[in-house]
N, C-alpha and C. Protein backbone atom coordinates (compact mmCIF):
# COMPACT_ATOMS: atom_id res chain seq x y z
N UNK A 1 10.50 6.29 -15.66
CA UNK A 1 9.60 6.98 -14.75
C UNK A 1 10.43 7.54 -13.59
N UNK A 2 10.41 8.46 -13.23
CA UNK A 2 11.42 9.36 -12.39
C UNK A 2 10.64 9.25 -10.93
N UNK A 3 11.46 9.60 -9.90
CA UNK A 3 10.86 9.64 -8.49
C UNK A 3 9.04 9.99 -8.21
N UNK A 4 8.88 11.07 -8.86
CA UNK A 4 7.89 11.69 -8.54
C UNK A 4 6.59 10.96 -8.99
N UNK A 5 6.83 10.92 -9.78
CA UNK A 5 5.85 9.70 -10.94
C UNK A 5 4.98 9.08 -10.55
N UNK A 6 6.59 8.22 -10.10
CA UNK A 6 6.55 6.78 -9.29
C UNK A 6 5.36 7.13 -7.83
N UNK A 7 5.74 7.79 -7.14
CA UNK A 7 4.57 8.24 -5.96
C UNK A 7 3.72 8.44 -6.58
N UNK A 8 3.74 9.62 -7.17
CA UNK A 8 2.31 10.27 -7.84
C UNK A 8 1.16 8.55 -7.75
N UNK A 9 2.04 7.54 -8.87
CA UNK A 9 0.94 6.32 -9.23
C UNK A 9 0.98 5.52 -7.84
N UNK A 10 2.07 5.51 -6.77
CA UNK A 10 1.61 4.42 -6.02
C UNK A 10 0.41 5.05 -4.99
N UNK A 11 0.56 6.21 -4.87
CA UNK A 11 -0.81 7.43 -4.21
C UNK A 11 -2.29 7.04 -4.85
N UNK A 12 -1.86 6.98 -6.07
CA UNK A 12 -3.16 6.79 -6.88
C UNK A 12 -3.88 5.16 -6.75
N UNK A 13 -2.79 4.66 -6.79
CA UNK A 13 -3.11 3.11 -6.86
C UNK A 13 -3.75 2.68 -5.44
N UNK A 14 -2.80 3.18 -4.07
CA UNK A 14 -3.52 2.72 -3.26
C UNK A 14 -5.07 2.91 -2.63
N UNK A 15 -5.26 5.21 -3.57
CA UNK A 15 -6.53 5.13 -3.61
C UNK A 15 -7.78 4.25 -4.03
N UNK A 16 -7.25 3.35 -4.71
CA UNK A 16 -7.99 2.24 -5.43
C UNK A 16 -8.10 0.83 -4.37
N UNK A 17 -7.64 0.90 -3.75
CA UNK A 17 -8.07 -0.51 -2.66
C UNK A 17 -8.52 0.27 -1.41
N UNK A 18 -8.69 1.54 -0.94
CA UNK A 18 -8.50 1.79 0.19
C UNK A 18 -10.26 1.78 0.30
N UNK A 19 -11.20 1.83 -0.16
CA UNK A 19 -12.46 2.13 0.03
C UNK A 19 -12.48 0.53 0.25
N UNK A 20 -11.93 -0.25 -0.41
CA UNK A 20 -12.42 -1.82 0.40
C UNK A 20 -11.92 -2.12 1.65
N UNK A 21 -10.69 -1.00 2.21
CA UNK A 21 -10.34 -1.43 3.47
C UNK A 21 -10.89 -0.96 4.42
N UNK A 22 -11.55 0.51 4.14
CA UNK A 22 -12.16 1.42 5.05
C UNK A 22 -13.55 0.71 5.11
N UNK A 23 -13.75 -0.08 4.16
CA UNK A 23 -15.42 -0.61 4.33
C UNK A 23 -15.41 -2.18 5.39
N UNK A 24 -14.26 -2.56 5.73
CA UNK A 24 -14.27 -3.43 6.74
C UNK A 24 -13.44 -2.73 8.09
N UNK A 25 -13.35 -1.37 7.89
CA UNK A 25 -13.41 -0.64 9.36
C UNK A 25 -12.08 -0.23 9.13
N UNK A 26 -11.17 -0.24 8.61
CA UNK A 26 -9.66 0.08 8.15
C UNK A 26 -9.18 1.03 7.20
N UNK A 27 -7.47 1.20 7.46
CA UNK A 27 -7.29 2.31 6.50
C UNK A 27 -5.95 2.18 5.66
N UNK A 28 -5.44 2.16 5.34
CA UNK A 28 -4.06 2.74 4.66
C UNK A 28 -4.14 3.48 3.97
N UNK A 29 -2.29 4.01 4.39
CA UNK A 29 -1.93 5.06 3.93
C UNK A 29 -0.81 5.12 3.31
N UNK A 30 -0.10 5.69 2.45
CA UNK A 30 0.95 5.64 1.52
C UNK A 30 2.40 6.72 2.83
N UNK A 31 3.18 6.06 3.23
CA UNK A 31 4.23 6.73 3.68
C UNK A 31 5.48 7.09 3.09
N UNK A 32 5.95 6.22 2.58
CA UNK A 32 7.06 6.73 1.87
C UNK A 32 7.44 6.03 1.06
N UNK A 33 8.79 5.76 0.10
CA UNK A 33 9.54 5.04 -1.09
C UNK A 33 10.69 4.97 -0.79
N UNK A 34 11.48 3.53 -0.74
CA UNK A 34 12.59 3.41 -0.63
C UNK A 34 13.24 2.92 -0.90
N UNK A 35 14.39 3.16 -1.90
CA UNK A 35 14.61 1.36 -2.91
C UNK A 35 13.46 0.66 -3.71
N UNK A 36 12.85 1.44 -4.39
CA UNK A 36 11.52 1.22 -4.90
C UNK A 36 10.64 0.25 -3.83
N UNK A 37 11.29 -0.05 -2.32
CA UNK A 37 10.15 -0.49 -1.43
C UNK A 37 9.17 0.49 -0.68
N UNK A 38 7.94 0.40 -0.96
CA UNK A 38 6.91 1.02 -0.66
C UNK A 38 6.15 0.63 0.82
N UNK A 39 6.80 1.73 1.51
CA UNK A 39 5.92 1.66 2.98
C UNK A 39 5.13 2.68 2.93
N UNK A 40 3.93 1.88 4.08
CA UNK A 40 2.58 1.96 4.57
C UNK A 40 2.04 2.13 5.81
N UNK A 41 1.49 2.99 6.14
CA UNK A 41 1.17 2.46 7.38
C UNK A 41 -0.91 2.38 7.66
N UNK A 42 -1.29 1.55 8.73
CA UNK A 42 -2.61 1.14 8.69
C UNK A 42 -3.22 1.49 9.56
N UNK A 43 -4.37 1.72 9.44
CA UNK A 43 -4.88 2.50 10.86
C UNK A 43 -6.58 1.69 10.74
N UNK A 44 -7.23 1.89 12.38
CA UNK A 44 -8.59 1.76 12.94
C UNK A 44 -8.31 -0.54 12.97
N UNK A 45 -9.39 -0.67 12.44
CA UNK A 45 -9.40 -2.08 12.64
C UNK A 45 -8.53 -2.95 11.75
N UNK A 46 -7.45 -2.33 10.95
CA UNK A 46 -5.91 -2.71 10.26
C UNK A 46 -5.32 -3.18 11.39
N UNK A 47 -5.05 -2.21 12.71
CA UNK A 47 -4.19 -2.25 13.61
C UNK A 47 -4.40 -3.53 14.57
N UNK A 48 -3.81 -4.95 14.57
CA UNK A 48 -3.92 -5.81 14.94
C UNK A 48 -5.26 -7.09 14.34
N UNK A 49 -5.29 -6.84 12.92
CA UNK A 49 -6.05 -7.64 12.65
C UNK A 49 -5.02 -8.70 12.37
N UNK A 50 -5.72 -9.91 12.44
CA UNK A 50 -4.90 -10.98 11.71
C UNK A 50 -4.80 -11.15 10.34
N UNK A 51 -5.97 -11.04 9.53
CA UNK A 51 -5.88 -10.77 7.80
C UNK A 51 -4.92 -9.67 7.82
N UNK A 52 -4.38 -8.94 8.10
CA UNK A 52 -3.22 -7.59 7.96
C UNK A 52 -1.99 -8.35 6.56
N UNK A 53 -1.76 -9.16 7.13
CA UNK A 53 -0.26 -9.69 6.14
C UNK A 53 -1.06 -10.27 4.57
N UNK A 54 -2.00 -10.93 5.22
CA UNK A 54 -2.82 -11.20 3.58
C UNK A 54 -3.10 -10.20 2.73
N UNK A 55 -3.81 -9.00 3.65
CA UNK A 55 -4.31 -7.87 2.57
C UNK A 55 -3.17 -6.70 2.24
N UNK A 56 -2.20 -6.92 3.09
CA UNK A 56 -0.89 -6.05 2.40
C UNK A 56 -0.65 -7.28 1.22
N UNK A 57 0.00 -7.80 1.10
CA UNK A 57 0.48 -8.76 0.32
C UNK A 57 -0.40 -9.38 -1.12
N UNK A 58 -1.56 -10.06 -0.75
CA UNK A 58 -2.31 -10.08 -1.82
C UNK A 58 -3.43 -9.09 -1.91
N UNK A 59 -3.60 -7.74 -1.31
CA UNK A 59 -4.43 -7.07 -1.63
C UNK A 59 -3.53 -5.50 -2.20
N UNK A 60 -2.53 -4.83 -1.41
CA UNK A 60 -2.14 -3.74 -1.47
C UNK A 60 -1.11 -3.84 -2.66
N UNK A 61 0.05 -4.46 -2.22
CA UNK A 61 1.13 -5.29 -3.25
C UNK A 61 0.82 -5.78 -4.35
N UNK A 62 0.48 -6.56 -4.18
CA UNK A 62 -0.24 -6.84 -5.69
C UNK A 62 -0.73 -6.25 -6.63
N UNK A 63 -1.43 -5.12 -6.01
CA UNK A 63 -2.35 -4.04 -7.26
C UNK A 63 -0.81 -3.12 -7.33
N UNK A 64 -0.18 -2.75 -6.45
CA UNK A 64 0.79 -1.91 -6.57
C UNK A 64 1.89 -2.47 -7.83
N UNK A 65 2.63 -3.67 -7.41
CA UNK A 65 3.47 -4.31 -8.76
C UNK A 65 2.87 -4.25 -9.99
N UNK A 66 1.28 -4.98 -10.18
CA UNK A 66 1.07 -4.93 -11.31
C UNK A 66 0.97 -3.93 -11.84
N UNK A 67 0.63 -2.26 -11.15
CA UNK A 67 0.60 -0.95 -11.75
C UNK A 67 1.68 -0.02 -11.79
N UNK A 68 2.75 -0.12 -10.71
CA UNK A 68 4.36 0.35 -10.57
C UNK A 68 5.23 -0.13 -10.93
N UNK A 69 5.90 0.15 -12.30
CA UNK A 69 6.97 -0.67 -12.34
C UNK A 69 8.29 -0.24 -11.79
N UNK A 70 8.88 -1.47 -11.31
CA UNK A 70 10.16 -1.10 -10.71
C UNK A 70 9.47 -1.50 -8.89
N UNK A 71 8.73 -1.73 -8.47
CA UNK A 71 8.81 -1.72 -7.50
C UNK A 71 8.90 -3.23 -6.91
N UNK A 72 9.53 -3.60 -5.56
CA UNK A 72 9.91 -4.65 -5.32
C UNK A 72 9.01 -5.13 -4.17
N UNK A 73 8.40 -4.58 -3.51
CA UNK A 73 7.80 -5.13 -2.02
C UNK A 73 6.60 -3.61 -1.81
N UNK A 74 5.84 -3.64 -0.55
CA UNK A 74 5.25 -3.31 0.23
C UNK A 74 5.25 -3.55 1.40
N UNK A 75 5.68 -2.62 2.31
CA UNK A 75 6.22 -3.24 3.90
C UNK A 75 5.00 -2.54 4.60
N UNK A 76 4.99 -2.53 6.01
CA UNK A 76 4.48 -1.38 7.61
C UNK A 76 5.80 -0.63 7.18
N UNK A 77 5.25 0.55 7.45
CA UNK A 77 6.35 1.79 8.43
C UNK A 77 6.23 1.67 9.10
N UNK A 78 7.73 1.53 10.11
CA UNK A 78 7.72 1.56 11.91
C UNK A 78 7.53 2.83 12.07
């Protein structure tokens, strides 16, 4: 799977969790690829929640690995 691909599905994939984040007042967004690590950044009630590290991790990440292969993590973009 070549560069483009690879975005194309992690774009797609995160469209797939983002209506559960926007429905508890939140957002993400797909920023960039790097080293197959995939940064994000979060916006509205994302921004300083405390669930933040849970729902990157077992909500964003998770759907992302099991559908991207090759990818290693999900970070924040500074």
């Amino acid at each position: 799977m070549d560069r483009e691909e690879k975005i194309r599905l992690i774009e797609k994939t995160i469209e797939k969790v983002r209506p559960y984040i926007q429905n508890d007042g939140g957002d993400v967004q797909f920023v960039r690829l790097e080293d197959d690590i995939v940064y994000v950044s979060v916006h509205g009630a994302c921004v300083g929640c405390m669930a933040l590290d849970y729902t990157l991790k077992e909500g964003v990440e998770a759907l992302i690995l099991d559908e991207v292969e090759g990818i290693k993590e999900v970070r924040l973009a500074e």
